[in-house]
Protein backbone atom coordinates (compact mmCIF):
# COMPACT_ATOMS: atom_id res chain seq x y z
CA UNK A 1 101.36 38.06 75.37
CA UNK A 2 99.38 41.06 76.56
CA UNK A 3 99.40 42.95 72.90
CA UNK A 4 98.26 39.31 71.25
CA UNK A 5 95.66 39.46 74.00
CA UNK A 6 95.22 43.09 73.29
CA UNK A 7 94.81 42.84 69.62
CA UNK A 8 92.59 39.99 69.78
CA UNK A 9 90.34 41.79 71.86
CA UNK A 10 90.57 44.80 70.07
CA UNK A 11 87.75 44.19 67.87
CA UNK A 12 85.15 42.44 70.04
CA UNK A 13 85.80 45.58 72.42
CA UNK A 14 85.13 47.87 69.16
CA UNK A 15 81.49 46.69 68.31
CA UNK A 16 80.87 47.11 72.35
CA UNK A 17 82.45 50.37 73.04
CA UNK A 18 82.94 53.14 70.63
CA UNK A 19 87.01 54.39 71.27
CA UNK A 20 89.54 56.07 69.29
CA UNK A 21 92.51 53.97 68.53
CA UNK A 22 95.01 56.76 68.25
CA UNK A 23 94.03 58.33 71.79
CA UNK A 24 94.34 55.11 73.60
CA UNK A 25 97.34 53.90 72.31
CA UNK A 26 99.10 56.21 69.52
CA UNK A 27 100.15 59.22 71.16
CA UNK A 28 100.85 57.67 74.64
CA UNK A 29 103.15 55.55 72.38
CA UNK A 30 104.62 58.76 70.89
CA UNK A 31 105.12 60.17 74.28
CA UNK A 32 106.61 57.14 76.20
CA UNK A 33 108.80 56.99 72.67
CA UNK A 34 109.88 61.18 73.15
CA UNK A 35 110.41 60.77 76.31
CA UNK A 36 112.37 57.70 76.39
CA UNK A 37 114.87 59.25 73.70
CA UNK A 38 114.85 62.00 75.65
CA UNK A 39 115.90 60.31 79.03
CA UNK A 40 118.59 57.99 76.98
CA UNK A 41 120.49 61.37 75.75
CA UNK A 42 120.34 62.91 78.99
CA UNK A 43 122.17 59.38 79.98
CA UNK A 44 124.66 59.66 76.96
CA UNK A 45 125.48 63.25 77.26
CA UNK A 46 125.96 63.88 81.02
CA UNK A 47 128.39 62.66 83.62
CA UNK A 48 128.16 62.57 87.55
CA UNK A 49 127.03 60.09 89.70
CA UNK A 50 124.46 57.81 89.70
CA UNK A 51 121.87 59.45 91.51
CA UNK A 52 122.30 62.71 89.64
CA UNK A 53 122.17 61.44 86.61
CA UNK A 54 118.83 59.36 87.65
CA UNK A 55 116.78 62.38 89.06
CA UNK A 56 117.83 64.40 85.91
CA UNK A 57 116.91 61.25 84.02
CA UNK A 58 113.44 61.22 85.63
CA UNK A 59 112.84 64.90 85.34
CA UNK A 60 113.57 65.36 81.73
CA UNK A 61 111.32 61.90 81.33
CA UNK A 62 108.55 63.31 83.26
CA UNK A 63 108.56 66.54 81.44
CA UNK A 64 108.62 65.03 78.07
CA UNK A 65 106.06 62.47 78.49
CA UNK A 66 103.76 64.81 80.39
CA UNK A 67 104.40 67.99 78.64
CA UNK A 68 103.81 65.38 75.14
CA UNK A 69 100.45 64.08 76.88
CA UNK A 70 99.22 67.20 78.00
CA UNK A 71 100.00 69.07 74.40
CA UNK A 72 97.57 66.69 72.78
CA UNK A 73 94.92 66.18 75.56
CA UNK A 74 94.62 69.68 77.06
CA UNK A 75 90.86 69.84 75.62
CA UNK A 76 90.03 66.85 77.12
CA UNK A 77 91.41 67.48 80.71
CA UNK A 78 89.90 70.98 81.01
CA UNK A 79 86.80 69.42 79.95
CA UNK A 80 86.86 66.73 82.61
CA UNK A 81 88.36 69.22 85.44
CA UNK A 82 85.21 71.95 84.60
CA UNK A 83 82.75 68.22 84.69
CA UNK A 84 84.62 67.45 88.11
CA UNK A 85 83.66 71.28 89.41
CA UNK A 86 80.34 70.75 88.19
CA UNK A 87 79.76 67.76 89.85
CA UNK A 88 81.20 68.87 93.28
């Protein structure tokens, strides 16, 4: 129900606000995907117990998704951390 809501919106919000498509919801897509994959072979490929296998789980997610994120929108945090210096 949220994406119908989401796509209905979508282009009542467009003639409002001016937004790119691909940097609100394709690459966060491609890095939930990545890191997702990444956390489900982690999962297939190692053994101990539960707990180890979650924190490696959630480190190899976190570093994939972030990592993926960060790649692609590195220009646009430094610009926002040197507008948050600025500013303070």
């Amino acid at each position: 129900m949220l994406l119908i809501g989401a796509f209905r919106l979508y282009r009542p919000l467009r003639q409002a606000v001016e937004f790119s498509f691909n940097r609100l919801v394709t690459w966060p897509a491609l890095a939930l995907a990545t890191a997702w994959g990444g956390g489900f072979l982690a999962e297939v490929f190692t053994q101990g117990t539960p707990m180890e296998v979650l924190l490696l789980k959630l480190g190899i997610f976190g570093l994939l998704f972030g990592g993926f994120l960060l790649g692609v929108e590195r220009a646009d945090l430094l610009a926002g951390m040197r507008e948050l210096r600025r500013t303070i």
